[in-house]
N, C-alpha and C. Protein backbone atom coordinates (compact mmCIF):
# COMPACT_ATOMS: atom_id res chain seq x y z
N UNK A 1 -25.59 4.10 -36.41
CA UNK A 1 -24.21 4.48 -36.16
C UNK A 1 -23.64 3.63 -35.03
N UNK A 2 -22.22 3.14 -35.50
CA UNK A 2 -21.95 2.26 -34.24
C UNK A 2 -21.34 3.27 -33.14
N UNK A 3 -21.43 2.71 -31.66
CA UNK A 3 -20.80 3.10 -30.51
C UNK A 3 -19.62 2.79 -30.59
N UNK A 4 -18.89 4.12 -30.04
CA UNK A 4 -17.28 3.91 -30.33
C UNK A 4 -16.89 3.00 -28.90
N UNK A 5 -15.89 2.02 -29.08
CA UNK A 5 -15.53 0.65 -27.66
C UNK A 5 -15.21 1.66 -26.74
N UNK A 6 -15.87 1.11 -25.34
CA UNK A 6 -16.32 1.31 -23.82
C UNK A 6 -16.27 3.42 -23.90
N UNK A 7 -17.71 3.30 -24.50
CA UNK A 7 -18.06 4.81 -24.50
C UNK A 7 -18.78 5.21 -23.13
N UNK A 8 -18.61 4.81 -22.24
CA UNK A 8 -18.50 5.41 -21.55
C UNK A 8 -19.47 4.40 -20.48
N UNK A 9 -19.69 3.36 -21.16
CA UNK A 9 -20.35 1.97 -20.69
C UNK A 9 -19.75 0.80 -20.01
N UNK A 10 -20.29 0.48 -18.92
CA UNK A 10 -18.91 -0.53 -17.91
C UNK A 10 -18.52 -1.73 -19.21
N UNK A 11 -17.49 -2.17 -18.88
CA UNK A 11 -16.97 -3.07 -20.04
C UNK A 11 -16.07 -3.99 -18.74
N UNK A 12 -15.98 -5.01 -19.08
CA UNK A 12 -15.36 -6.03 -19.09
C UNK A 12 -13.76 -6.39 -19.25
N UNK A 13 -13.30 -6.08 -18.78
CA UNK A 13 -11.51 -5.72 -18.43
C UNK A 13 -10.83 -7.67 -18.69
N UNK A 14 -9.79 -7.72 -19.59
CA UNK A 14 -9.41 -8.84 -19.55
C UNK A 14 -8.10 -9.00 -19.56
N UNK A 15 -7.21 -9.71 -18.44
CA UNK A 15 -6.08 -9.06 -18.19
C UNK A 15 -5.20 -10.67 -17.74
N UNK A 16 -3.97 -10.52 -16.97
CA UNK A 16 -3.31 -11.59 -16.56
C UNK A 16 -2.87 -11.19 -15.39
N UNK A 17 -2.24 -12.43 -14.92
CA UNK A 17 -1.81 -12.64 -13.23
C UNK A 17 -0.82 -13.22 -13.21
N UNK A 18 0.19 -13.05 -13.15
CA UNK A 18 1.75 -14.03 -13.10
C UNK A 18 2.21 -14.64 -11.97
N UNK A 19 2.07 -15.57 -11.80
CA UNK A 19 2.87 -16.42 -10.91
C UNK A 19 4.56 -16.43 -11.01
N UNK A 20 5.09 -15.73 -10.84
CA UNK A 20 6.48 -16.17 -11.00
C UNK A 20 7.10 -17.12 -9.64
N UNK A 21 7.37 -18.64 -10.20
CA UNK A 21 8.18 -19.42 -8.89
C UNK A 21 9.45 -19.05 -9.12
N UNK A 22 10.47 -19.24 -7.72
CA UNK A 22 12.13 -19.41 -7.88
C UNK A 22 12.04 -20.92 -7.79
N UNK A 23 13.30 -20.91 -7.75
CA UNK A 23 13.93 -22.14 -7.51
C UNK A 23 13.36 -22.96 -5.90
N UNK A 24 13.01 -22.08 -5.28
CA UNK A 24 12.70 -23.11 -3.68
C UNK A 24 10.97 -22.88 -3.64
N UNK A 25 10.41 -23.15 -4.93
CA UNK A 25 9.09 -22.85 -4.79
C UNK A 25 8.38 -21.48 -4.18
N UNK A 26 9.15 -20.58 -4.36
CA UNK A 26 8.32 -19.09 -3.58
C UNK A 26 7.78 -18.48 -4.40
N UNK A 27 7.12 -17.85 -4.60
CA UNK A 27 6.39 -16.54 -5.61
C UNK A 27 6.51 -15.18 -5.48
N UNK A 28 6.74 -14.42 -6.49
CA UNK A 28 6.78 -13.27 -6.29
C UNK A 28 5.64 -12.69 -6.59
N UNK A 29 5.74 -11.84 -5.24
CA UNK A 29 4.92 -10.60 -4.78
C UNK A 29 4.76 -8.87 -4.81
N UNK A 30 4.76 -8.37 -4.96
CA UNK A 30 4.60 -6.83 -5.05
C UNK A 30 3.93 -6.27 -3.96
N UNK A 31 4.53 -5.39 -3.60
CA UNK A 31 3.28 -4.68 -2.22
C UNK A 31 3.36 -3.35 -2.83
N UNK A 32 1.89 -3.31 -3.46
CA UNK A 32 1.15 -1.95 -3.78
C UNK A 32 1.14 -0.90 -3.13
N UNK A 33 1.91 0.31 -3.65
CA UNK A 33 1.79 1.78 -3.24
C UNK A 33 0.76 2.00 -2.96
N UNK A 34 -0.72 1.80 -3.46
CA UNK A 34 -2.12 2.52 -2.97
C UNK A 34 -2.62 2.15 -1.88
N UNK A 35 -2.61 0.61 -1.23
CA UNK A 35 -3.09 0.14 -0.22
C UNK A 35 -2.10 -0.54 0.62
N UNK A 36 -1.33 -0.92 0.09
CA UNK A 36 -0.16 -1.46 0.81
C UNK A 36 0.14 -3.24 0.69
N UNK A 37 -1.37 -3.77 -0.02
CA UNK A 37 -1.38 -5.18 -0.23
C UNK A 37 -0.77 -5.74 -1.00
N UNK A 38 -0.06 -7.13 -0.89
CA UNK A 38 0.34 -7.85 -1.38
C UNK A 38 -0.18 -8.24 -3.02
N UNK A 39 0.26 -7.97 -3.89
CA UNK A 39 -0.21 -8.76 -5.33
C UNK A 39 0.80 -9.29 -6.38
N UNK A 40 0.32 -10.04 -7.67
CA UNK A 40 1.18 -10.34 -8.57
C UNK A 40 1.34 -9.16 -9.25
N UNK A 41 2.65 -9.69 -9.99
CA UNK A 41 2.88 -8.39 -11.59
C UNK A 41 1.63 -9.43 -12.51
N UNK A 42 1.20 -8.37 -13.64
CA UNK A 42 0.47 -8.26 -14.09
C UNK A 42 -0.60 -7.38 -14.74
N UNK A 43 -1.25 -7.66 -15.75
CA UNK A 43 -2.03 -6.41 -16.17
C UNK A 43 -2.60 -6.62 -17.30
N UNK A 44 -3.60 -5.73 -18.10
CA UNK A 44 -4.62 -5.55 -18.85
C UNK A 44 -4.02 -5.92 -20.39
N UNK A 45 -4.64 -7.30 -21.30
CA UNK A 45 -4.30 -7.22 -22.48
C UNK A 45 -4.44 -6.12 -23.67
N UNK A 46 -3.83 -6.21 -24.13
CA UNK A 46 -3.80 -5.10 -25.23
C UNK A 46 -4.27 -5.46 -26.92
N UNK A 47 -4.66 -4.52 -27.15
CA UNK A 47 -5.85 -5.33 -28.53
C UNK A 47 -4.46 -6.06 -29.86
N UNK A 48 -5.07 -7.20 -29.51
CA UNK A 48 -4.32 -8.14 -30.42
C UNK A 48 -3.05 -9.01 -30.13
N UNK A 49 -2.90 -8.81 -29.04
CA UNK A 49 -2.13 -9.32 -28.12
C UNK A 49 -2.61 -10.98 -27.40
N UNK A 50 -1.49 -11.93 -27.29
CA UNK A 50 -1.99 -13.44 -26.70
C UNK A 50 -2.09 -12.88 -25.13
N UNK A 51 -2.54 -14.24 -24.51
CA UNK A 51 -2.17 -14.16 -22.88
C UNK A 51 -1.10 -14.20 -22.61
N UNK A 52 -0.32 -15.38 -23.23
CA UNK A 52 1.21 -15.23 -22.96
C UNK A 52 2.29 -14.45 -23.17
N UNK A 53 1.86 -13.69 -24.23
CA UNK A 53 2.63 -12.17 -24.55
C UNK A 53 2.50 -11.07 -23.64
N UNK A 54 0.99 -11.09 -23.34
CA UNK A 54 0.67 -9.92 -22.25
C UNK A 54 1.17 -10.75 -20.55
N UNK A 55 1.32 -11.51 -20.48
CA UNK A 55 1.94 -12.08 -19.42
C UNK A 55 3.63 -11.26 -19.53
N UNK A 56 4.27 -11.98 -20.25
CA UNK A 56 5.70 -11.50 -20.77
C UNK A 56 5.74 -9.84 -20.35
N UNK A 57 5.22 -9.29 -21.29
CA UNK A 57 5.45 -7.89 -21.62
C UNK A 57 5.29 -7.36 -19.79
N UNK A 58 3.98 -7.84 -19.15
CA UNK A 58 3.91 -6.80 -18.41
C UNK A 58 4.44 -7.55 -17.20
N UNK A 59 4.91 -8.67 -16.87
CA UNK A 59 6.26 -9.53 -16.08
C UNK A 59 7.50 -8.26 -15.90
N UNK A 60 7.78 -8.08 -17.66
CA UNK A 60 9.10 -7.36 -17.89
C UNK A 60 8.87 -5.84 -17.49
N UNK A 61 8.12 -5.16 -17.79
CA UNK A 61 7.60 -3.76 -17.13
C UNK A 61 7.92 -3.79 -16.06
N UNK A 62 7.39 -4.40 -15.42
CA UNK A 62 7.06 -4.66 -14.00
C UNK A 62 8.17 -4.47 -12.98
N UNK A 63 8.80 -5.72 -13.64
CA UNK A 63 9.82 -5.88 -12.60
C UNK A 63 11.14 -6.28 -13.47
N UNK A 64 10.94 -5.80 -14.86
CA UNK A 64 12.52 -5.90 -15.35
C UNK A 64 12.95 -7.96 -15.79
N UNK A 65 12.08 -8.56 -15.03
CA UNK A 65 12.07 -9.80 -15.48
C UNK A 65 12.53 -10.44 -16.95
N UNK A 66 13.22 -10.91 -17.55
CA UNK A 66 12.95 -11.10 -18.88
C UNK A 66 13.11 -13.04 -19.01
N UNK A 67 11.95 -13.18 -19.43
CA UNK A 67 11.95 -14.57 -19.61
C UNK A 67 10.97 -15.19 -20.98
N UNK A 68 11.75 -16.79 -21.56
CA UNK A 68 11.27 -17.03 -22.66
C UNK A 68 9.96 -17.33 -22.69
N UNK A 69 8.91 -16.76 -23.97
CA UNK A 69 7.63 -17.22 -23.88
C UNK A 69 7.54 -18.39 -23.78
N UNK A 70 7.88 -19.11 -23.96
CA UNK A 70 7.82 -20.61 -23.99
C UNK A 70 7.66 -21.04 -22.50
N UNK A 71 8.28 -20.54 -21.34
CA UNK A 71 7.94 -20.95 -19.96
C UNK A 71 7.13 -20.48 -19.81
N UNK A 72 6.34 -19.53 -20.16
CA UNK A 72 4.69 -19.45 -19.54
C UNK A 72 3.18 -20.36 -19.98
N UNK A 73 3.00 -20.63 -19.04
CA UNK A 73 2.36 -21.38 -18.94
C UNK A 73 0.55 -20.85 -18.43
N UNK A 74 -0.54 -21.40 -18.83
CA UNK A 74 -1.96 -20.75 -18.94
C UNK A 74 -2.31 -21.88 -18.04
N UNK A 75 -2.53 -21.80 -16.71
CA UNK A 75 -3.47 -22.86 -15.96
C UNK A 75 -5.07 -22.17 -15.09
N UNK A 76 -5.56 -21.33 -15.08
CA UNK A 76 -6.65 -21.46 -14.80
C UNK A 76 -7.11 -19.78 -15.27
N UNK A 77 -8.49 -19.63 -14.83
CA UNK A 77 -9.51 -18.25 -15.33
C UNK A 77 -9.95 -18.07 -14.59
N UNK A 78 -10.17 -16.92 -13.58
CA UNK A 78 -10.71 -16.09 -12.75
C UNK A 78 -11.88 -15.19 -13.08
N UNK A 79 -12.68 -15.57 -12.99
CA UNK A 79 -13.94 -14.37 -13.36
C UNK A 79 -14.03 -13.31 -12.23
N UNK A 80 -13.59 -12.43 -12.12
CA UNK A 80 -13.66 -11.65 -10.69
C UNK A 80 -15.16 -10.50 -11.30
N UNK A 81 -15.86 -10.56 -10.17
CA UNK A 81 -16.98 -9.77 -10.42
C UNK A 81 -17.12 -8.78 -9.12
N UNK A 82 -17.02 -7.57 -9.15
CA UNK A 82 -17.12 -6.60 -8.02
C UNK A 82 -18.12 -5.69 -8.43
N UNK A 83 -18.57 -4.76 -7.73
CA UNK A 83 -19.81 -4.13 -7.87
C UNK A 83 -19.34 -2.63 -8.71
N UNK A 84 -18.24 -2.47 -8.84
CA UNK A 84 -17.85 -1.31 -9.64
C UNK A 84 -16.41 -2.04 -10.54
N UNK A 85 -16.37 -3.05 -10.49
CA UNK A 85 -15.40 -3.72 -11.75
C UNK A 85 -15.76 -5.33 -12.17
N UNK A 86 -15.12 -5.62 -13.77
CA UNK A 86 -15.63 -7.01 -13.86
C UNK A 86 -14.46 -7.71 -14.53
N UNK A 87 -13.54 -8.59 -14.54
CA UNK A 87 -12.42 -8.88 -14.96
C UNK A 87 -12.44 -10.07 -15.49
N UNK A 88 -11.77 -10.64 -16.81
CA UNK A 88 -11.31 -11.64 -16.40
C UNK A 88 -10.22 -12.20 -17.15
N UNK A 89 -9.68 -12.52 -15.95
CA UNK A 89 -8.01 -12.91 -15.46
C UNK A 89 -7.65 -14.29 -15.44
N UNK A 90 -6.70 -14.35 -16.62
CA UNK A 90 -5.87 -15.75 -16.86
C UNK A 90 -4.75 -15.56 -16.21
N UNK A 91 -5.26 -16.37 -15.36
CA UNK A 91 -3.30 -17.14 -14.44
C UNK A 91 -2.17 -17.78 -15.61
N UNK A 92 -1.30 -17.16 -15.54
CA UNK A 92 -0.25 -17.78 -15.98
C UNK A 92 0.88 -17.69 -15.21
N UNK A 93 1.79 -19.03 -14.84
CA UNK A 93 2.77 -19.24 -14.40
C UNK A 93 4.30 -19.77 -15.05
N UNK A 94 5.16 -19.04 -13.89
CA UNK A 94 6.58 -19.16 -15.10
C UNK A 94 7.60 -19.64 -13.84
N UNK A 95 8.57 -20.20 -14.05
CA UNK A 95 9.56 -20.39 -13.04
C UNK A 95 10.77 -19.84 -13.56
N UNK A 96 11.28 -19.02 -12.78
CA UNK A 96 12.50 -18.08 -12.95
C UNK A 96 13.74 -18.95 -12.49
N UNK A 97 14.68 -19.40 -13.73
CA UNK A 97 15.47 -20.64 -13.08
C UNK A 97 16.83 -19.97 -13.75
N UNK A 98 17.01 -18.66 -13.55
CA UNK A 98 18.79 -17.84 -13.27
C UNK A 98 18.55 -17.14 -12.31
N UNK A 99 19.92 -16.74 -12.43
CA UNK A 99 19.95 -15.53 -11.25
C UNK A 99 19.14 -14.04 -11.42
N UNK A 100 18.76 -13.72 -12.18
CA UNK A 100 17.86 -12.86 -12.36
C UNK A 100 17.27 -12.09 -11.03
N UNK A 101 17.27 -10.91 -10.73
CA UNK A 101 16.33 -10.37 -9.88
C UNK A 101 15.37 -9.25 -10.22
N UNK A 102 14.26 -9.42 -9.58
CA UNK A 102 13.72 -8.36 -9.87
C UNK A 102 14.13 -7.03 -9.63
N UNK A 103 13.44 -6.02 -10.48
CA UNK A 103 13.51 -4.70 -9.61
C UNK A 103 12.39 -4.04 -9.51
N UNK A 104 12.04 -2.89 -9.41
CA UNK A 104 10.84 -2.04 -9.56
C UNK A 104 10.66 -0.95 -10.36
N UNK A 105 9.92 -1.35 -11.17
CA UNK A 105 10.19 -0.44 -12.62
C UNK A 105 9.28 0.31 -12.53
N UNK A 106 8.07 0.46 -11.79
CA UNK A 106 7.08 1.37 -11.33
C UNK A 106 6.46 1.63 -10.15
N UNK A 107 7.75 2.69 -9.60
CA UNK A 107 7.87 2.31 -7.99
C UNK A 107 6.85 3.36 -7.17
N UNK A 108 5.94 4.23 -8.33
CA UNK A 108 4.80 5.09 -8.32
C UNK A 108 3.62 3.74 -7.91
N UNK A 109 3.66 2.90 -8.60
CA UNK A 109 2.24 1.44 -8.34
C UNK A 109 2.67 0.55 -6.93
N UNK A 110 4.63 0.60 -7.04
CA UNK A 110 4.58 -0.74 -6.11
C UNK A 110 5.47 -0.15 -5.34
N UNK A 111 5.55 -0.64 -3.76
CA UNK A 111 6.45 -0.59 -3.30
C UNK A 111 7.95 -1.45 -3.00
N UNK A 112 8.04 -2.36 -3.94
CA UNK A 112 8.69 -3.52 -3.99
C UNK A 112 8.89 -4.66 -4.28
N UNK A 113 9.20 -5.62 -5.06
CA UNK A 113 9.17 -6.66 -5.09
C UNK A 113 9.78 -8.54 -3.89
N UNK A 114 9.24 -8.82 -3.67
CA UNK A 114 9.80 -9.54 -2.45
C UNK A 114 9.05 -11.71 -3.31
N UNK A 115 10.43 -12.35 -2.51
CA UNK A 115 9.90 -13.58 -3.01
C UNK A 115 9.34 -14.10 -1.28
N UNK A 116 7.97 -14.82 -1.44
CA UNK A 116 7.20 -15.01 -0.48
C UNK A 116 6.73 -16.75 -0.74
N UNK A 117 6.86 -17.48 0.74
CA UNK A 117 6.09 -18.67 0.26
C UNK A 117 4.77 -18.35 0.34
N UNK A 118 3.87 -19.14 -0.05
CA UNK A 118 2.48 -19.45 -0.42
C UNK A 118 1.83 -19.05 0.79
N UNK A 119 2.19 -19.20 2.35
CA UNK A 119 2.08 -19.94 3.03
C UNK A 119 2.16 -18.56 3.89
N UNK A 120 2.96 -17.48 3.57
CA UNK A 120 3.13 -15.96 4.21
C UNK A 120 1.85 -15.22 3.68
N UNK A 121 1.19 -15.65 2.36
CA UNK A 121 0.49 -14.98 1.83
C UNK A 121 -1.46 -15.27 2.58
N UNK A 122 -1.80 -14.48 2.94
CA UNK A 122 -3.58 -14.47 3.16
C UNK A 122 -4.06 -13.55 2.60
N UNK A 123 -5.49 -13.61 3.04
CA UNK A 123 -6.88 -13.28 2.11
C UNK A 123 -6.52 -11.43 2.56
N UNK A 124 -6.25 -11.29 3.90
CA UNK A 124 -6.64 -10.28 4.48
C UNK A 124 -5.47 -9.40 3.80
N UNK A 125 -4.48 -9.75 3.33
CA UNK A 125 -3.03 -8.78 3.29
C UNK A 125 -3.19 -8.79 1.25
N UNK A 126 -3.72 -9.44 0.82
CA UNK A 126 -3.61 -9.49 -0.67
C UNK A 126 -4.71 -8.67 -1.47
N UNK A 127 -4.34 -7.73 -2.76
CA UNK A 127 -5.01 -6.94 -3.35
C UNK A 127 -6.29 -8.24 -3.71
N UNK A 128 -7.44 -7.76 -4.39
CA UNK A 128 -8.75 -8.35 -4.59
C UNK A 128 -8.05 -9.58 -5.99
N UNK A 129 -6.98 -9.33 -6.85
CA UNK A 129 -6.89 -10.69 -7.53
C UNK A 129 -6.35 -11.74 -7.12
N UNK A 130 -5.11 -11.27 -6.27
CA UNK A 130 -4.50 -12.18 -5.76
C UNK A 130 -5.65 -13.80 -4.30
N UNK A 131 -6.24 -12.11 -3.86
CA UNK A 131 -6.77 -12.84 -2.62
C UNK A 131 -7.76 -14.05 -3.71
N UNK A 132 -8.42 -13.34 -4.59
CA UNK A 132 -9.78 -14.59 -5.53
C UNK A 132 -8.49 -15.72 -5.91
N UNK A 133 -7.70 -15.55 -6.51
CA UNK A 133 -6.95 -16.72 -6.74
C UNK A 133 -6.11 -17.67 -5.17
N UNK A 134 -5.89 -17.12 -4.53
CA UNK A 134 -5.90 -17.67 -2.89
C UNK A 134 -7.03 -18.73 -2.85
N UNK A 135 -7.82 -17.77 -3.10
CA UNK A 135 -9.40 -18.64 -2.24
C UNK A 135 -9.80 -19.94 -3.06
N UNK A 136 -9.73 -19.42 -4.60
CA UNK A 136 -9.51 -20.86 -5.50
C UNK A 136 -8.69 -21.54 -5.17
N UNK A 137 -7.65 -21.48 -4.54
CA UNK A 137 -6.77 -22.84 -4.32
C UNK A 137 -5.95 -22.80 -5.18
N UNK A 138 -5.66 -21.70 -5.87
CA UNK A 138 -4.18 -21.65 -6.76
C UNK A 138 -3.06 -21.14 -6.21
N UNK A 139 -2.61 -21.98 -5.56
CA UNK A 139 -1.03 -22.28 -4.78
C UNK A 139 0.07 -23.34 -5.77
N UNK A 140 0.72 -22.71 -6.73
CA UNK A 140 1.06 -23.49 -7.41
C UNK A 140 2.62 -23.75 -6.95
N UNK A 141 2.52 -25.37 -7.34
CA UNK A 141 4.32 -25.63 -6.72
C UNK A 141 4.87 -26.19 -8.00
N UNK A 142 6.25 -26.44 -7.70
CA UNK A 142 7.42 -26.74 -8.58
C UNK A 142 6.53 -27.74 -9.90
N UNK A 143 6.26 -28.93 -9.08
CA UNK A 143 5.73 -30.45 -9.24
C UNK A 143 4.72 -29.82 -10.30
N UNK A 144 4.04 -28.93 -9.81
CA UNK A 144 2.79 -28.74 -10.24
C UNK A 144 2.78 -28.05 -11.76
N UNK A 145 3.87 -27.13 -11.86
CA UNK A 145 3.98 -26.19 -13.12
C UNK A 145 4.59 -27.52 -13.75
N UNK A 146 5.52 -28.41 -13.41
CA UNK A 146 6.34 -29.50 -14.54
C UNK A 146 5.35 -30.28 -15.07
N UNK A 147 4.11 -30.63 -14.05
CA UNK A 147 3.00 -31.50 -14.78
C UNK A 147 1.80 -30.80 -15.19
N UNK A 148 1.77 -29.81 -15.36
CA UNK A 148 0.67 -28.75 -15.78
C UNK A 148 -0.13 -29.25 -16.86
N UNK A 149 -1.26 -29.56 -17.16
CA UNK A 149 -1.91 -29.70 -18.00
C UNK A 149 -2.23 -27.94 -18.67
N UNK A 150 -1.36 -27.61 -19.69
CA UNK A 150 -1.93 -25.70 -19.68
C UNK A 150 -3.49 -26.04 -20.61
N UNK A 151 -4.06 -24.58 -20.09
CA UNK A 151 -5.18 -24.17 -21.18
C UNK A 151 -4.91 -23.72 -22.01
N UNK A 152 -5.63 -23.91 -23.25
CA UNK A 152 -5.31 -23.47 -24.77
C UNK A 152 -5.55 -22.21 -24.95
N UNK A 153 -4.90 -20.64 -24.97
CA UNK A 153 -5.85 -19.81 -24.76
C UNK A 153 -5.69 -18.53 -26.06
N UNK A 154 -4.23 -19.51 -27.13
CA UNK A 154 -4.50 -18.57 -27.95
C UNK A 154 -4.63 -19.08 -29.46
């Protein structure tokens, strides 16, 4: 008889991380209701769903964002391994180029949305995905999303 999926057995969580740039290279940030740290919008794919869709969808949840799939972009994979969770998290980045603002569409998770340079952000103030993608060196700029080599990921 087969086991019905994650019966009650740690499983392997596979989710996304959004980079959203503005126009002067900043990123948006969220500061989490539970701890108070800094993180991206983002969240857990859904069965049958691409990266770039689950990027989209939970961008727009999030923070009301609405932008074309076509600007997201797949540049790196995060294996995050913790002793009571195991993830793994495709970066995708988008540049928000209207006037558009965010808002907070789940103001129970976040306390806000705020645009931050790279440069405001550390290890010590950022939830556990943000800070692993910090420490990799994914600081992504303007230059960088226009010449992006993306990963193939669906």
């Amino acid at each position: 008889m087969e086991k019905p999926c994650c019966s009650g057995e740690r499983a392997i969580v596979v989710g996304t991380g959004v980079v959203v740039l503005d126009a002067h290279g900043r990123v948006l940030v969220g500061q989490r209701a539970d701890t108070g740290l800094w993180g991206l919008p983002g969240g857990r794919l859904e069965f049958g769903e691409t990266v770039k869709s689950c990027a989209q969808r939970e961008l727009e949840e999030e923070t009301g964002l609405q932008l074309p799939l076509s600007s997201f972009k797949t540049c790196k994979v995060v294996n995050c391994i913790r002793p009571t969770h195991h993830s793994v998290d495709f970066t995708v980045i988008t540049v928000l180029r209207d006037s558009q603002q965010p808002s907070n569409r789940e103001p129970t998770k976040c306390l806000g949305w705020h645009w931050k340079a790279w440069s405001e952000l550390t290890l010590d103030t950022s939830y556990w995905p943000l800070a692993d993608r910090l420490q990799k060196g994914l600081q992504a700029t303007l230059a960088e999303y226009e010449n992006m080599q993306e990963l193939d990921t669906d």
